[in-house]
Protein backbone atom coordinates (compact mmCIF):
# COMPACT_ATOMS: atom_id res chain seq x y z
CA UNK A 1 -42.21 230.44 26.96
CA UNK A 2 -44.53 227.16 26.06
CA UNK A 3 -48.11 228.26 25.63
CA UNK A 4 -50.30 225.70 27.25
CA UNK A 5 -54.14 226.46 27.47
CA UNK A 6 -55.38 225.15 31.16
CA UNK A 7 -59.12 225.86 32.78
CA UNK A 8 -60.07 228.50 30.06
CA UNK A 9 -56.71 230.15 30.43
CA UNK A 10 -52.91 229.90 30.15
CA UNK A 11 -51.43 227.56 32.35
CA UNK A 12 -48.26 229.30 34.42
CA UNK A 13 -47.68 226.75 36.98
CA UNK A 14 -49.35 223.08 37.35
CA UNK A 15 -50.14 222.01 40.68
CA UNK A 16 -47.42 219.51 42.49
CA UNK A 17 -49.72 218.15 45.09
CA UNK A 18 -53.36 217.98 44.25
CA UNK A 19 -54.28 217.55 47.84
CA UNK A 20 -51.91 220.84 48.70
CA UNK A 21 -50.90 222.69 45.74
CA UNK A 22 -52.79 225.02 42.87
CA UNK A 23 -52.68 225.17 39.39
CA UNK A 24 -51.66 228.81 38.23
CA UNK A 25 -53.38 230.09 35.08
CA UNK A 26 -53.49 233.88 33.32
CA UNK A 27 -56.67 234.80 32.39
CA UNK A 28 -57.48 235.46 28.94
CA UNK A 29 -59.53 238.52 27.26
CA UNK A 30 -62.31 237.75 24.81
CA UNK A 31 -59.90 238.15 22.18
CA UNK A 32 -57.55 235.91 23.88
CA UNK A 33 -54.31 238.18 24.59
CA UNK A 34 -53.61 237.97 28.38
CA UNK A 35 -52.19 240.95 29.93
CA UNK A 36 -49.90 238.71 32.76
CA UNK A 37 -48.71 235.61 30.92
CA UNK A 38 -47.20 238.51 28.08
CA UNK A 39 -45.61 240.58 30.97
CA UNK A 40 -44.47 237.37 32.37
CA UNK A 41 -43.12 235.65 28.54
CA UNK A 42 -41.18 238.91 28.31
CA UNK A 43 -40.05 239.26 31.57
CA UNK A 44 -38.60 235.43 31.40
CA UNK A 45 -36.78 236.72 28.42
CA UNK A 46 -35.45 239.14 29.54
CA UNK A 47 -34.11 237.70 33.09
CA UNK A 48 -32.46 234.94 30.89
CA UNK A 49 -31.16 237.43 28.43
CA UNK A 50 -28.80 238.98 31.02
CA UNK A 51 -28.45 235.54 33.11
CA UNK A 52 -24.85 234.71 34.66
CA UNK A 53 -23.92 238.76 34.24
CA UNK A 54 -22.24 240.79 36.89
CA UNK A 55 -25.27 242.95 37.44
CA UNK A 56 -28.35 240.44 37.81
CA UNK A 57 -28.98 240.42 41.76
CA UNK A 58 -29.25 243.95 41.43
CA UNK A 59 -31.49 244.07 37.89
CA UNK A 60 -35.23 244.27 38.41
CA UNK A 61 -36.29 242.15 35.94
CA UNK A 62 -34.19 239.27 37.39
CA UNK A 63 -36.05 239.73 40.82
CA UNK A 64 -39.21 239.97 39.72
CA UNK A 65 -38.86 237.39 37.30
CA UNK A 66 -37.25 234.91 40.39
CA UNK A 67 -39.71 236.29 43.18
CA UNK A 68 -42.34 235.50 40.97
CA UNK A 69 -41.09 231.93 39.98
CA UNK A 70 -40.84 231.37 43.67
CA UNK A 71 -43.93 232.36 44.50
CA UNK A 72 -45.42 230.03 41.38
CA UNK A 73 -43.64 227.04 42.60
CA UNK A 74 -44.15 227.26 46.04
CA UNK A 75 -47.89 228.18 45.68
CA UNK A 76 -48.31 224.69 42.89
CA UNK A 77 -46.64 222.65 46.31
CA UNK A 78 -47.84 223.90 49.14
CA UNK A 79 -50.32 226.17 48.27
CA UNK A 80 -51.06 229.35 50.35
CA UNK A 81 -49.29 230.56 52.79
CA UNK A 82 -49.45 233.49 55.28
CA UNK A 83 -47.04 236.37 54.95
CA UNK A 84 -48.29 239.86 54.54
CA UNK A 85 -44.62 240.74 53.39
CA UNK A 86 -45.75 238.45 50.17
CA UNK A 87 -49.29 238.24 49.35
CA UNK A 88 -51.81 240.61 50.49
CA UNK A 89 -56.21 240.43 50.84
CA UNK A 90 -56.95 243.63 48.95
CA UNK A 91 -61.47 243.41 48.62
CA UNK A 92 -63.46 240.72 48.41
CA UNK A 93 -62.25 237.49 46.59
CA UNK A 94 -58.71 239.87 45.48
CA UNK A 95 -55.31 239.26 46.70
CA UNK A 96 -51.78 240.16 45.61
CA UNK A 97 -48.10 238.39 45.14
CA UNK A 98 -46.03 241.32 46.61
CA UNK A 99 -42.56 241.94 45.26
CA UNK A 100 -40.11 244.16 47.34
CA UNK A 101 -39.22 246.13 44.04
CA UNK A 102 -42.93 247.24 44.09
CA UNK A 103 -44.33 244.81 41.69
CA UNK A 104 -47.75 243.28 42.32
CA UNK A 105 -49.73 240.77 40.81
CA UNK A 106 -53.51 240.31 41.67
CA UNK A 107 -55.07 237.49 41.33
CA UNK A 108 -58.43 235.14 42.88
CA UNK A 109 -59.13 231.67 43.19
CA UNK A 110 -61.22 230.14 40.76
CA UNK A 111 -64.36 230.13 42.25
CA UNK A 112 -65.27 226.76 40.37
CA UNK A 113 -62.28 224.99 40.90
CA UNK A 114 -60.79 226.23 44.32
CA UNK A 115 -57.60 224.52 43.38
CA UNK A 116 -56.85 227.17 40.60
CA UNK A 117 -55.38 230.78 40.81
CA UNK A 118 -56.56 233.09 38.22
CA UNK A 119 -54.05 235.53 37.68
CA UNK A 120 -55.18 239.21 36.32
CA UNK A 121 -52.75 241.41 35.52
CA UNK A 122 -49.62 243.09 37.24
CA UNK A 123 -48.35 246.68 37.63
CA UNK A 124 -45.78 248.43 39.53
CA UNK A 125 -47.19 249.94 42.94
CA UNK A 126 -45.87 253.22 43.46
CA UNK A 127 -47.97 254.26 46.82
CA UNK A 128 -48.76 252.94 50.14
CA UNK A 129 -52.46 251.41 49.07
CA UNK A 130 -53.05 249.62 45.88
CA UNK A 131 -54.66 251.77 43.57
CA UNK A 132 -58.64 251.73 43.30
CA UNK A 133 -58.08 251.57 39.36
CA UNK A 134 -55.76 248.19 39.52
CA UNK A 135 -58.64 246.66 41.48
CA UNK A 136 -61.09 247.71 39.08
CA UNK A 137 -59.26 246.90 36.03
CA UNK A 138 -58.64 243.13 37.97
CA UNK A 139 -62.09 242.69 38.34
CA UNK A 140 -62.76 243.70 35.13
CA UNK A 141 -60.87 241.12 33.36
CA UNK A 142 -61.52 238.41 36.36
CA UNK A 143 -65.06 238.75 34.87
CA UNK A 144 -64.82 238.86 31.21
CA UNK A 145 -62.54 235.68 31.57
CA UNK A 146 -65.16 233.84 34.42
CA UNK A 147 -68.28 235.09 31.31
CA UNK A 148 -66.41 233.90 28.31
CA UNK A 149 -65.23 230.59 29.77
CA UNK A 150 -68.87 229.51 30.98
């Protein structure tokens, strides 16, 4: 995967439609690893490692790698949309891209550009709620990447 730097971070997605669409960026840490956009690089490697076998509709990687494109793409053209089976509010400024193989993905909107989502981190959900500590950690790094980019 192409490493292009976009509004302090790494650009995922690029908006289609600036009047409709967002930009999707991972943030960065201080010392510029970026816990999603090296889940995601590996995850993209590994989907198109096993592309065109017999097993990939029923391999997670492949689904979360091709939910998660979807969800990219479609966000960059349309921009948000409303299905609790997809993304969820979790507290405050937080939501979630929702995979049905219990992946989730937090992420905000850039509170100085409101045409950007800042993607945190993901991890695999393994309860009803969202744990308090995935939260945390999210708005943990949401900050250190909003106080180094200023």
């Amino acid at each position: 995967m192409e490493i292009k730097e976009k509004f302090g971070g790494i650009l995922i997605q690029d908006v289609k439609d600036p009047n409709h669409g967002f930009s999707i960026v991972a943030t960065t840490t201080s010392q510029g690893s970026s816990p999603f956009f090296e889940y995601f690089a590996e995850l993209s490697k590994t989907a198109k490692s096993i592309e065109g076998s017999i097993l990939k509709s029923r391999d997670v990687e492949s689904i979360n790698y091709a939910t998660l494109k979807y969800y990219f793409e479609r966000m960059s053209k349309t921009g948000a949309w409303n299905n609790p089976k997809q993304i969820k509010k979790l507290e405050g400024d937080l939501f979630e891209f929702k995979v049905q193989t219990g992946l989730r993905v937090i992420f905000a909107y850039d509170p100085v550009n409101r045409k950007v989502v800042l993607i945190t981190h993901s991890f695999l959900k393994k309860k009803q709620k969202t744990p308090k500590k995935e939260i945390e950690r999210s708005k943990e790094l949401l900050k250190n990447f909003l106080d180094e980019r200023c």
